[in-house]
Protein backbone atom coordinates (compact mmCIF):
# COMPACT_ATOMS: atom_id res chain seq x y z
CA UNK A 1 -7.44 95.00 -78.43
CA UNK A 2 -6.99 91.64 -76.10
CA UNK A 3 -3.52 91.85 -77.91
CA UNK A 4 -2.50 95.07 -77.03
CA UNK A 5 -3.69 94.47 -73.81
CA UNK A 6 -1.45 91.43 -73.34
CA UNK A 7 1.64 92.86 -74.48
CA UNK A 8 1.38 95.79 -72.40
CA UNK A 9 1.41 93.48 -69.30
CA UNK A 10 3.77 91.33 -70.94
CA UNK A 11 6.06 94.16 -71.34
CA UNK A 12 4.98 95.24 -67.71
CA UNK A 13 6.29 91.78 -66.23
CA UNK A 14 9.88 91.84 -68.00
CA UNK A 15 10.45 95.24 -67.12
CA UNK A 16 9.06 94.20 -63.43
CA UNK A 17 11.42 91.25 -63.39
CA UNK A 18 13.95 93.09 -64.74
CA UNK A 19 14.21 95.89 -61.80
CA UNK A 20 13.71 92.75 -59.55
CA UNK A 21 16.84 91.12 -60.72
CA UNK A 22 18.80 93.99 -60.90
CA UNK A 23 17.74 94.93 -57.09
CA UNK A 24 18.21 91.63 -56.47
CA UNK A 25 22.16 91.83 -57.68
CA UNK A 26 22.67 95.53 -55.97
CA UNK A 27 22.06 93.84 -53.06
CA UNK A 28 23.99 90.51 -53.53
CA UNK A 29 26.48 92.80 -55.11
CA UNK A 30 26.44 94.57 -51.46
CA UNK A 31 26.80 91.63 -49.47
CA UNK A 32 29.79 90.30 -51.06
CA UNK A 33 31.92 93.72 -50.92
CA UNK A 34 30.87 94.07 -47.24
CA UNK A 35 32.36 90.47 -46.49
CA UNK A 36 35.62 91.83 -48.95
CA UNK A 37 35.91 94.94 -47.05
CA UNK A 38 35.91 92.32 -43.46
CA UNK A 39 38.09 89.94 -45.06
CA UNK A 40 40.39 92.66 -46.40
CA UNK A 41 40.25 94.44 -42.77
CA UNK A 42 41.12 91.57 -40.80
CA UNK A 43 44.46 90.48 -43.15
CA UNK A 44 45.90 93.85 -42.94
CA UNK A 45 44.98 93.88 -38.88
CA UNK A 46 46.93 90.69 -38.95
CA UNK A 47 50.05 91.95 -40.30
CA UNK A 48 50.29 94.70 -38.51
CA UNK A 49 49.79 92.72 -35.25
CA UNK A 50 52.29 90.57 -36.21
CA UNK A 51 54.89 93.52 -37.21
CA UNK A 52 53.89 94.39 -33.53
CA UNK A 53 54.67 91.26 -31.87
CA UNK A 54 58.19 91.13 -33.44
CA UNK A 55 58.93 94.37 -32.45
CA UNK A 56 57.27 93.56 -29.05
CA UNK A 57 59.45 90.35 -28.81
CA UNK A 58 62.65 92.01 -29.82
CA UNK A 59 62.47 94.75 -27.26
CA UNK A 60 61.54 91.79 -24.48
CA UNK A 61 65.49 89.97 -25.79
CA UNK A 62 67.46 93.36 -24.57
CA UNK A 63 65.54 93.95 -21.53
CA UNK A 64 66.52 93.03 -17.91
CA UNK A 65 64.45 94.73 -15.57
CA UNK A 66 61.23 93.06 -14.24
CA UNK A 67 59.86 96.44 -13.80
CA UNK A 68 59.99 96.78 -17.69
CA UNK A 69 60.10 92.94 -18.66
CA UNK A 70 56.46 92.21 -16.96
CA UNK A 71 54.02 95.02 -18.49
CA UNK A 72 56.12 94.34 -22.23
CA UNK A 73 54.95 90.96 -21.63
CA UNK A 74 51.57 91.56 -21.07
CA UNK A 75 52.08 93.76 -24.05
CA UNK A 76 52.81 90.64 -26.22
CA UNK A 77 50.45 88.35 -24.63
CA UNK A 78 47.74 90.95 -26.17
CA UNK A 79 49.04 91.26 -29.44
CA UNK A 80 48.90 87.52 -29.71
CA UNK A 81 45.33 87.36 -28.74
CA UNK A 82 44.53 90.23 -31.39
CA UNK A 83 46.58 88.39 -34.18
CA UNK A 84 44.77 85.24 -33.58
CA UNK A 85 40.90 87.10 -33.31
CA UNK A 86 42.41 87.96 -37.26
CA UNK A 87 43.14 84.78 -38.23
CA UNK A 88 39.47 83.93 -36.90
CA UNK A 89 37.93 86.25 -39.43
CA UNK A 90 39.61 84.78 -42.24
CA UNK A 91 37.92 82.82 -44.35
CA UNK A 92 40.59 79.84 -43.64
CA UNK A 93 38.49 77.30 -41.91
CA UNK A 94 38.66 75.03 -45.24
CA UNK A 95 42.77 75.35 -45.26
CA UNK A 96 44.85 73.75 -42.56
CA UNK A 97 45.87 76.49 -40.50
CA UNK A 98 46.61 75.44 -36.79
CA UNK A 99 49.96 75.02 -36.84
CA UNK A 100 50.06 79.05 -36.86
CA UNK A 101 47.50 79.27 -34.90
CA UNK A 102 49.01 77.05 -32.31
CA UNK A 103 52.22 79.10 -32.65
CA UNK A 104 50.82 82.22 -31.50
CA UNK A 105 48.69 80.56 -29.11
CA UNK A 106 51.81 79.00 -27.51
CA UNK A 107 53.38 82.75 -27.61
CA UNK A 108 50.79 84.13 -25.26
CA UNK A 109 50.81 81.23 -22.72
CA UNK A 110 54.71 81.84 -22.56
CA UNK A 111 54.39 85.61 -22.11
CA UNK A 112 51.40 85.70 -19.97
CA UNK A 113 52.92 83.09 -17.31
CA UNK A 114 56.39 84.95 -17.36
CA UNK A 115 54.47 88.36 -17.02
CA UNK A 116 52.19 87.41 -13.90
CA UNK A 117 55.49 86.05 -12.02
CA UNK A 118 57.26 87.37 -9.61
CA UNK A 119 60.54 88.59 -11.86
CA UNK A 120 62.60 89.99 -9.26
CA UNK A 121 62.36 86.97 -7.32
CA UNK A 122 62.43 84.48 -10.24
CA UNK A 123 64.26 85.75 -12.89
CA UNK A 124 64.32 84.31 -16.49
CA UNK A 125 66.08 80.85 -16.92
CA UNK A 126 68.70 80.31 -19.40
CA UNK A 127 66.51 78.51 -21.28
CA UNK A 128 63.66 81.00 -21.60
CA UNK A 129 65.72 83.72 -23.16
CA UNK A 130 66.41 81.00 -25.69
CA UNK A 131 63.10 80.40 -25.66
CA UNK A 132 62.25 84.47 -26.13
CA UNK A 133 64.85 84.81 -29.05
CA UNK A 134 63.22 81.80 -30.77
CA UNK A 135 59.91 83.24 -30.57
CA UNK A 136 61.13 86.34 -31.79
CA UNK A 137 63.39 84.76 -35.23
CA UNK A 138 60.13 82.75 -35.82
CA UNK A 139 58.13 85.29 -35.75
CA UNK A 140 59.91 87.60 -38.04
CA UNK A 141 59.93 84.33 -40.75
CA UNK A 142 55.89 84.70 -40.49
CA UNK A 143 55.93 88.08 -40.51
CA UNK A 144 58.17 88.25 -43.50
CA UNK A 145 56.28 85.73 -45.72
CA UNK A 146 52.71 87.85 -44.83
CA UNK A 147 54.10 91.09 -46.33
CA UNK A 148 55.12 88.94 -49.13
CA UNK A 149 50.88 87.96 -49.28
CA UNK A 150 50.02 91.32 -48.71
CA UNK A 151 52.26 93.12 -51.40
CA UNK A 152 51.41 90.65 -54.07
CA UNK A 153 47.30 90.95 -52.94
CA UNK A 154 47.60 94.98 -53.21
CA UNK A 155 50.06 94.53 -56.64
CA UNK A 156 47.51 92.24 -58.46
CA UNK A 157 44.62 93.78 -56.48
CA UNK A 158 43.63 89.88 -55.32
CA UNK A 159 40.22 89.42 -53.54
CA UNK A 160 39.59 87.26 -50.59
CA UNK A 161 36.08 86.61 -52.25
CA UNK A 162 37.86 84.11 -54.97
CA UNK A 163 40.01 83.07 -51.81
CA UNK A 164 36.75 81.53 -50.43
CA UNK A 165 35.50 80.28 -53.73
CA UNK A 166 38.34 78.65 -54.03
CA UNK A 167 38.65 76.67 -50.61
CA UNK A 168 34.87 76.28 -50.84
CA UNK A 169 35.24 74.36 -54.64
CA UNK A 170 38.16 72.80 -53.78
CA UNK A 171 40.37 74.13 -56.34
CA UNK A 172 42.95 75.81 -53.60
CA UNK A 173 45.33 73.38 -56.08
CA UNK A 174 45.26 76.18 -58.70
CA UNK A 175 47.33 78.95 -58.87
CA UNK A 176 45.81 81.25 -55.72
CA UNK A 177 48.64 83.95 -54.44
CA UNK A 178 46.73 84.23 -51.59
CA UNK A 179 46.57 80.43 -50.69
CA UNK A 180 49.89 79.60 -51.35
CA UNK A 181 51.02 82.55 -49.48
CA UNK A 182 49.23 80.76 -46.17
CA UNK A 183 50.42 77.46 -46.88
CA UNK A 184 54.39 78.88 -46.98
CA UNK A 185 53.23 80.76 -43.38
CA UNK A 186 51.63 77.50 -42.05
CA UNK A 187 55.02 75.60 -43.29
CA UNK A 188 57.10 78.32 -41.17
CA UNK A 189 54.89 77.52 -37.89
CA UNK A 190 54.85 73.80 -38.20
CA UNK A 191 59.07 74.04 -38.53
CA UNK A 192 58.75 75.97 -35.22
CA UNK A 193 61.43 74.00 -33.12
CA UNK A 194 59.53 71.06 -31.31
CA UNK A 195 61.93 71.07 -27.99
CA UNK A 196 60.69 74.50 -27.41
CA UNK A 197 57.43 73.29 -26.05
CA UNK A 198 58.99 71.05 -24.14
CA UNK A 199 59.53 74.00 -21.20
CA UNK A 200 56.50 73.56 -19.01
CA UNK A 201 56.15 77.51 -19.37
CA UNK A 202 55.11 77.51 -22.76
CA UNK A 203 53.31 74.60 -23.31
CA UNK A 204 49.65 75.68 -24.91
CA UNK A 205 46.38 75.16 -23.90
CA UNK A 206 45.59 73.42 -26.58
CA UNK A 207 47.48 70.54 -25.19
CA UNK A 208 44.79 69.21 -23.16
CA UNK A 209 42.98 65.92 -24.35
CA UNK A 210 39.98 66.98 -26.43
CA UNK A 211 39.29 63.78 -27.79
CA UNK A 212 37.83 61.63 -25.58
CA UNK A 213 40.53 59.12 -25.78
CA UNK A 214 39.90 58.30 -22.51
CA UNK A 215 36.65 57.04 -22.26
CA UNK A 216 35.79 52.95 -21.70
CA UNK A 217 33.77 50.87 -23.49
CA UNK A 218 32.92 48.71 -26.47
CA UNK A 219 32.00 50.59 -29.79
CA UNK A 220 28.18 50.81 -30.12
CA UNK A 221 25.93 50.27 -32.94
CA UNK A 222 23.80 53.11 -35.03
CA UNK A 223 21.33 50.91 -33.51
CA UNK A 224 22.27 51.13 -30.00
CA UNK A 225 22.42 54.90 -30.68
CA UNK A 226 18.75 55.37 -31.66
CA UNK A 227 17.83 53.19 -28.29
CA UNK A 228 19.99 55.78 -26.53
CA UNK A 229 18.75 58.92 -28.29
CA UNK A 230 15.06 57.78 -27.60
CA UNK A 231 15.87 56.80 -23.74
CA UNK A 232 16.92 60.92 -23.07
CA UNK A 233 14.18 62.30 -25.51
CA UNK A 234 10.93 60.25 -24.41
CA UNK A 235 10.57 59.54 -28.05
CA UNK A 236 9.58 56.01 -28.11
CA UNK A 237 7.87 55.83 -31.27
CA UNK A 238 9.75 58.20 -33.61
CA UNK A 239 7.95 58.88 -36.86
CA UNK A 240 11.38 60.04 -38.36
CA UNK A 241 14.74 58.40 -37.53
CA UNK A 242 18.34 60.08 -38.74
CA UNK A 243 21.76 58.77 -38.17
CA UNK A 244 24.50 60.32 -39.52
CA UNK A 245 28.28 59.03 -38.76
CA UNK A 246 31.09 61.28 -38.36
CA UNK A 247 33.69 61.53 -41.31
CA UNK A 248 36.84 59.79 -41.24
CA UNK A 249 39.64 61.87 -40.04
CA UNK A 250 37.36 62.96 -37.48
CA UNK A 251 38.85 63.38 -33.60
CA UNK A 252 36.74 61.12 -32.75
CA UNK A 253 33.53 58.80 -34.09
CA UNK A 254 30.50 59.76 -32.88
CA UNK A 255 26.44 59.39 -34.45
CA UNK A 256 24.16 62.41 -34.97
CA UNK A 257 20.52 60.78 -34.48
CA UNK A 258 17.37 62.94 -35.34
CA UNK A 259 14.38 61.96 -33.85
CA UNK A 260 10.44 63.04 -34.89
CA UNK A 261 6.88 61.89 -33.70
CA UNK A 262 3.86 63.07 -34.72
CA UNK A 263 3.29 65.64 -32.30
CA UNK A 264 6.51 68.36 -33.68
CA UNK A 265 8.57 66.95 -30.84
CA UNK A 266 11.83 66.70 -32.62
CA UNK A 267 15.16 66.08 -30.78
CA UNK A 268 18.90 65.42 -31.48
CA UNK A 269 21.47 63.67 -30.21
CA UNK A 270 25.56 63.51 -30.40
CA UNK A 271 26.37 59.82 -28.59
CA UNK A 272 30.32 58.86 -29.02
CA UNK A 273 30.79 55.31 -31.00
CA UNK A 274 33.09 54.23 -28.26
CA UNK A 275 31.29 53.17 -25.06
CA UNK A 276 27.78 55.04 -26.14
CA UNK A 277 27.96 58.18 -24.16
CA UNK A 278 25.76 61.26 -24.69
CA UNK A 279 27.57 64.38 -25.87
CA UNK A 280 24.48 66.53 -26.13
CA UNK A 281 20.89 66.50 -26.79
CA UNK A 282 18.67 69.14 -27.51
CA UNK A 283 14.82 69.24 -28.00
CA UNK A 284 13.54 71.98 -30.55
CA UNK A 285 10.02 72.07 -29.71
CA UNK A 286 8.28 75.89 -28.49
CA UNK A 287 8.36 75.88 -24.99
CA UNK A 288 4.56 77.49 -23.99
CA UNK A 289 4.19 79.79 -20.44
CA UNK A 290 5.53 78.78 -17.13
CA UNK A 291 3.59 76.57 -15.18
CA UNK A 292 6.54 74.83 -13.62
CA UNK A 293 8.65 76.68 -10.87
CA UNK A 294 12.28 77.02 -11.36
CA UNK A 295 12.74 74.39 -7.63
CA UNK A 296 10.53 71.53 -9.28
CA UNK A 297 12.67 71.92 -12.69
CA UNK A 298 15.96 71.42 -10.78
CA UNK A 299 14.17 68.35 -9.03
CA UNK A 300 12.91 67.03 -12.32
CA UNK A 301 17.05 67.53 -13.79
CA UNK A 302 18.11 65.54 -10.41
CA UNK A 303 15.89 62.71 -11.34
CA UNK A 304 17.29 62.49 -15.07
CA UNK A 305 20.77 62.52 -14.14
CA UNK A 306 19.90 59.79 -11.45
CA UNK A 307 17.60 57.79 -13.81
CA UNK A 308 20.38 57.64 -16.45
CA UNK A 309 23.94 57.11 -13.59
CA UNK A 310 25.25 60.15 -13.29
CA UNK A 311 26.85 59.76 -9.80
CA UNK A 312 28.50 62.45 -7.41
CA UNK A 313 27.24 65.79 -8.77
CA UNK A 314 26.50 68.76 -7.34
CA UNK A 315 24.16 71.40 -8.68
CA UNK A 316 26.76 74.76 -8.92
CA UNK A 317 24.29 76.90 -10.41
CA UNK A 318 20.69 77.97 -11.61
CA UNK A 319 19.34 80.31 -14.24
CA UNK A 320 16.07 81.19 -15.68
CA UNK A 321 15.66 82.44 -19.34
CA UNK A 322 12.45 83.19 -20.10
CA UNK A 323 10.30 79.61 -19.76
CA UNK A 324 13.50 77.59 -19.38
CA UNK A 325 15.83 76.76 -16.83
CA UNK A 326 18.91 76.23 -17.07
CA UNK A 327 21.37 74.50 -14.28
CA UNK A 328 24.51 73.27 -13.95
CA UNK A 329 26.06 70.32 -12.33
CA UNK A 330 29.71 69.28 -11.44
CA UNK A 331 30.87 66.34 -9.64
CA UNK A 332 31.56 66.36 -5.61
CA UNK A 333 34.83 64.36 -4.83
CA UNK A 334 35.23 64.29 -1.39
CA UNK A 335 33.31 67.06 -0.54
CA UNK A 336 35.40 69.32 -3.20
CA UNK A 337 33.63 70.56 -6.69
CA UNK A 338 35.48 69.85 -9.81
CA UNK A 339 34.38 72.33 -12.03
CA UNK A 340 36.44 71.15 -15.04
CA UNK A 341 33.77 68.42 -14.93
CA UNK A 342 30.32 70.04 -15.14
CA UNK A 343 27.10 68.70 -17.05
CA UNK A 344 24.34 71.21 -17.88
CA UNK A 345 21.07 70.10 -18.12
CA UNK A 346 17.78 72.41 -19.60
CA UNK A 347 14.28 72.16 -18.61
CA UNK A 348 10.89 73.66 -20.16
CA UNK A 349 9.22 75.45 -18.01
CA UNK A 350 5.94 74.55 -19.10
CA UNK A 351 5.81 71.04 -18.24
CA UNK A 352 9.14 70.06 -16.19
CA UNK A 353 10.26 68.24 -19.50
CA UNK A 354 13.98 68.14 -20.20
CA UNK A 355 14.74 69.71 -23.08
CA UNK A 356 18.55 69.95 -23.28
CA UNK A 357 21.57 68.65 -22.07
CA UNK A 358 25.63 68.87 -22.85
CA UNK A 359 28.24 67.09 -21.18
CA UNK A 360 31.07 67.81 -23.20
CA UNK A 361 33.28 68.90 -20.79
CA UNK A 362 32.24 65.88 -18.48
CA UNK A 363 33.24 63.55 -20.47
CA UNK A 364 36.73 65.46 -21.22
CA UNK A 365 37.51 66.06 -17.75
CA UNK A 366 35.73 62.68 -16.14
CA UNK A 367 38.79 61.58 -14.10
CA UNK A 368 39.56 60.12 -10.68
CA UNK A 369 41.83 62.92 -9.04
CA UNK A 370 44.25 62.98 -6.38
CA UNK A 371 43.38 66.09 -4.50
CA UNK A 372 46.55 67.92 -2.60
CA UNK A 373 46.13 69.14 0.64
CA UNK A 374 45.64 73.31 1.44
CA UNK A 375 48.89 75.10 2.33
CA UNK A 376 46.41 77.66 3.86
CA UNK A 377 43.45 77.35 5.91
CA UNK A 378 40.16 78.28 5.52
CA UNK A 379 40.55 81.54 7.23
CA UNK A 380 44.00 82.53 5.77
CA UNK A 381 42.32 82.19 2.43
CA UNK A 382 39.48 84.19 3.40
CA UNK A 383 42.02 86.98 4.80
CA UNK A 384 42.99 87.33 1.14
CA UNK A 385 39.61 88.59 -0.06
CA UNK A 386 38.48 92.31 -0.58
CA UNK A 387 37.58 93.10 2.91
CA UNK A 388 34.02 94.96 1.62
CA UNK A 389 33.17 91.39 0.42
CA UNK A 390 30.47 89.91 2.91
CA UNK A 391 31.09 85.98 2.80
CA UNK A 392 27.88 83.80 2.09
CA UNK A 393 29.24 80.66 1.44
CA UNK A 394 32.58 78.95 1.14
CA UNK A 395 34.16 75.60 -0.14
CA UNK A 396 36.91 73.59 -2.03
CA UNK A 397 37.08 73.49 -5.29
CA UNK A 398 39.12 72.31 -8.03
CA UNK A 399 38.62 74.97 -11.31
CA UNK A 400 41.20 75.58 -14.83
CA UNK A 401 42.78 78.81 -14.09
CA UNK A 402 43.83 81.44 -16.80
CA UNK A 403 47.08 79.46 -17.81
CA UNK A 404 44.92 76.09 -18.65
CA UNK A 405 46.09 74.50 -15.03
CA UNK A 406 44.00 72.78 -12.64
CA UNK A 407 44.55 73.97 -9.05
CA UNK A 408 42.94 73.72 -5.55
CA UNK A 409 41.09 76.54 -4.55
CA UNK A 410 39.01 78.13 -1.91
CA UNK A 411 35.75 79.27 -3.37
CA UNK A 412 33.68 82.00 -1.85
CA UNK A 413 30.44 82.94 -2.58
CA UNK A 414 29.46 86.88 -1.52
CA UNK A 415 27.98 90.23 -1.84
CA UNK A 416 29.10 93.69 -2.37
CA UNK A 417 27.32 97.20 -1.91
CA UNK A 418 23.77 94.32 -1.56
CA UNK A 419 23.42 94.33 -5.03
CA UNK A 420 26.12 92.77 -6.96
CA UNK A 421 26.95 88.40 -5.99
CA UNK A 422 30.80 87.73 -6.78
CA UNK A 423 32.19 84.00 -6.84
CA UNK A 424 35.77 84.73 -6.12
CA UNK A 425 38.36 81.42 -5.87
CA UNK A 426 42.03 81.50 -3.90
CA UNK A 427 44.85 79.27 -4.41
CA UNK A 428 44.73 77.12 -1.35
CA UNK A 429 48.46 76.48 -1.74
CA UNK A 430 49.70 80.29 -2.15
CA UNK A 431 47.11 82.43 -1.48
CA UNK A 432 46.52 83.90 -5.49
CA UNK A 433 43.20 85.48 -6.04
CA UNK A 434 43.04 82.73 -9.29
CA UNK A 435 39.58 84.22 -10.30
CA UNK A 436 36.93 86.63 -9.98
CA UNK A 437 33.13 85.44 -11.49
CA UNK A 438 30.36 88.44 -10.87
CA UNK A 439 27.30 86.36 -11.60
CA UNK A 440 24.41 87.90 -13.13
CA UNK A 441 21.74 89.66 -11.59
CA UNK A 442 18.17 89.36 -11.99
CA UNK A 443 16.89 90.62 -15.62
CA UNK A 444 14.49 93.93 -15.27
CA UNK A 445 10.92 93.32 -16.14
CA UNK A 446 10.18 95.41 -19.23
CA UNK A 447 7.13 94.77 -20.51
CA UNK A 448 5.40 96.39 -17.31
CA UNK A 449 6.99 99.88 -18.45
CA UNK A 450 4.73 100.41 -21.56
C-alpha cells in the first residue's frame, strides 16, 4: 500500500517537473524568437536606410538650388540618425564596429551644418561637392556589401541568435556569414578617405576628447583610492572593501571601489588612476520620508563641493524626485556659466546625506577658456526672443550647441501662457536662437485622487 502510494507521487513529481520544464522552455523558447524577430527587424531597417541615404546623397550631387539642397539635407541628416539607432540594436557591441558608426555619424554633422546655412548666401565650396560625391561612392560600397549580408542571411536562413552566441563565446573566428559580412562593411568605413574630415564642416562629434587626457597629476594607488572613496561616502570603517582596475586597452585607467559597513550603507566609486579624481559615486541605501527640505539639501551639496575644492560653481538647477534631490552645478568664469562643465550632486531627503554624485563631464570639459566678447548686446539678443516670452532672468553663458561647438550665448530664463518655464539661449555673436530647453513642471500629486 505505502508502495503504491509512493509511486503515485513519484509519478506525480516527474510528470509535475516535466510540465515545469517544458513551460519553462515555451517561455525561454519565446524570449529568444522575440529578441530574433528585433534583431532581424533592425538589420533589414538598416539596409533600407542605407539604400535611402544613397539615393538621398545622389539626388543632393545634381542639385543646385538651396531651396531644394537644404530640406534634402535635412532629409539625409535623418536617415543617418535612423541608420545608426539600427546599428544600436544590433547585437554588435562585442565586434569592432565604430569605424561605420563614425562614418555615418560624420554624414549627418556634414549634412545638418550645410542644411541650417544660409545657401543662397553661402553656396557649396568646391571642396564640399567633393566632399558630397565621396559620401555618396562610400556609401553605395556599404550599402552594396549589406545586401550581400542580407541575401546570404535570407538564402541560408542565418539567425542573429548564433550571431550573439558567437561574439559572446568568442568564436566570431569561425565561419559566421553574418560576422564576416560586418567586418568587410567595417573595412569599407575605416578606408573612408582620411582628408575628408579634414573640412571643418564635417568633422564629427565624436572628435571631442573623451578621455581625460587632460587631467594633472601623479598616478594614485588602489590604496589612495579606498582613502578617497571613504572621504565622499562617510564610510570610515568599511566592513567590505572592493577594488577593481580597469582592463588594459581601456580609454583610460580608472578603480571601481565598493564600500560596506555594517549598517547596509553600501557605496561605489569610479576615481581615475591619474591624479585621483572622482568620476562618480553613488550610495545604494533606501532613502526613508522627507524630513529635509529641498533649500537645506542644496546647502548641505554646497558644503560637499566646498569641503572637497570644487571652486567657481554655480548651482544651474534643482529637482526633486520623490525623497531625493537632485541639483546641478557648473562653473562661473567671470560671471559667465560654462555648462559644458557641470557636476551633479544627489541628496537623501531624509537626512541631508549625499548620496550621489557624477562629474564626468567636469572633468572632460575642466578648462581655462578665453571667452570672446558679444557682437550683440543684451537687449539686441533679447529682441530676438518670441515676443509672448516674459523674461525672468538673463545671463552669459557658454553651452555645446547641436553641431558639437561651444559658443557664447545669451541665456534667458522665462514664462509663457504662466504655466510653462522655457530656458532659451542666443548666439551673442549673430543673433541664432542656438537652443530652446522647456524645463519640467511640477509632477501632479496622485495619490490624493483615490
Amino acid at each position: 500500500m505505502i508502495r503504491n502510494i509512493l509511486l503515485i507521487i513519484l509519478a506525480i513529481a516527474v510528470v509535475g517537473a516535466g510540465v515545469w520544464g517544458y513551460q519553462e522552455h515555451k517561455e525561454k523558447n519565446t524570449i529568444l524568437i522575440n529578441a530574433e524577430n528585433n534583431y532581424q527587424r533592425a538589420f533589414h531597417d538598416l539596409s533600407y536606410q542605407m539604400d535611402l541615404l544613397h539615393e538621398k546623397l545622389g539626388g543632393t550631387i545634381a542639385m543646385n538650388s538651396s531651396t531644394s539642397l537644404s530640406p534634402a539635407l535635412a532629409d539625409v541628416w535623418r536617415i543617418t540618425s535612423d541608420a545608426r539607432s539600427q546599428v544600436g540594436q544590433l547585437p554588435l557591441t562585442l565586434l569592432p564596429f565604430n569605424k561605420t558608426e563614425e562614418f555615418l555619424s560624420n554624414i549627418g554633422t556634414f549634412s545638418y551644418r550645410t542644411a541650417v546655412r544660409n545657401l543662397d548666401n553661402e553656396p557649396l565650396s568646391k571642396d564640399e561637392q567633393k566632399t558630397l560625391k565621396n559620401l555618396y561612392k562610400q556609401s553605395e560600397e556599404i550599402r552594396n556589401e549589406l545586401r550581400k549580408v542580407q541575401h546570404l542571411a535570407l538564402k541560408n536562413n542565418l539567425r542573429w541568435m548564433d550571431v550573439e552566441l558567437a561574439l559572446a563565446s568568442g568564436k566570431e573566428t569561425a565561419d559566421n556569414t553574418i560576422i564576416d559580412g560586418f567586418k568587410t562593411v567595417e573595412k569599407h568605413a575605416t578606408g573612408y578617405d582620411e582628408k575628408n574630415l579634414q573640412n571643418p564642416s564635417i568633422v564629427s562629434f565624436q572628435k571631442r576628447d573623451e578621455n581625460y587626457e587632460h587631467l594633472k597629476g601623479e598616478k594614485i594607488s588602489k590604496k589612495e583610492a579606498i582613502a578617497l572613496a571613504q572621504k565622499y561616502s562617510g564610510i570610515n570603517h568599511p566592513k567590505k572593501v572592493e577594488v577593481t582596475e580597469s582592463r588594459k586597452g581601456s580609454s583610460y585607467g580608472f578603480y571601481n571601489v565598493v564600500l560596506a559597513n555594517n549598517r547596509g550603507h553600501e557605496s561605489t566609486m569610479d576615481v581615475t588612476k591619474k591624479g585621483g579624481y572622482p568620476i562618480w559615486f553613488i550610495d545604494s541605501r533606501e532613502v526613508n520620508k522627507q524630513q529635509v527640505s529641498l533649500n537645506e539639501a542644496m546647502n548641505k551639496a554646497n558644503d560637499f563641493l566646498k569641503r572637497h575644492d570644487y571652486k567657481d560653481l554655480e548651482m544651474s538647477e534643482s529637482a526633486q524626485y520623490d525623497s531625493v534631490g537632485l541639483f546641478t552645478y557648473v562653473t562661473n568664469q567671470d560671471g559667465v556659466r560654462i555648462y559644458p562643465e557641470s557636476i551633479k550632486v544627489k541628496v537623501a531627503l531624509d537626512n541631508g546625506q549625499i548620496i550621489g554624485f557624477a562629474a564626468d563631464d567636469y572633468l572632460k570639459g575642466s578648462k581655462k577658456r578665453k571667452l570672446p566678447k558679444p557682437n550683440l548686446t543684451l537687449e539686441e539678443a533679447r529682441s530676438k526672443l518670441n515676443p509672448n516670452l516674459k523674461v525672468l532672468e538673463d545671463r552669459q553663458a557658454v553651452i555645446v550647441n547641436n553641431l558639437g561647438k561651444e559658443v557664447l550665448c545669451y541665456e534667458f530664463l522665462g514664462t509663457m501662457d504662466h504655466n510653462d518655464t522655457y530656458r532659451m539661449y542666443i548666439n551673442a555673436e549673430n543673433g541664432i536662437e542656438e537652443k530652446v530647453d522647456k524645463l519640467k513642471n511640477a509632477e501632479p500629486v496622485y495619490e490624493d485622487l483615490l
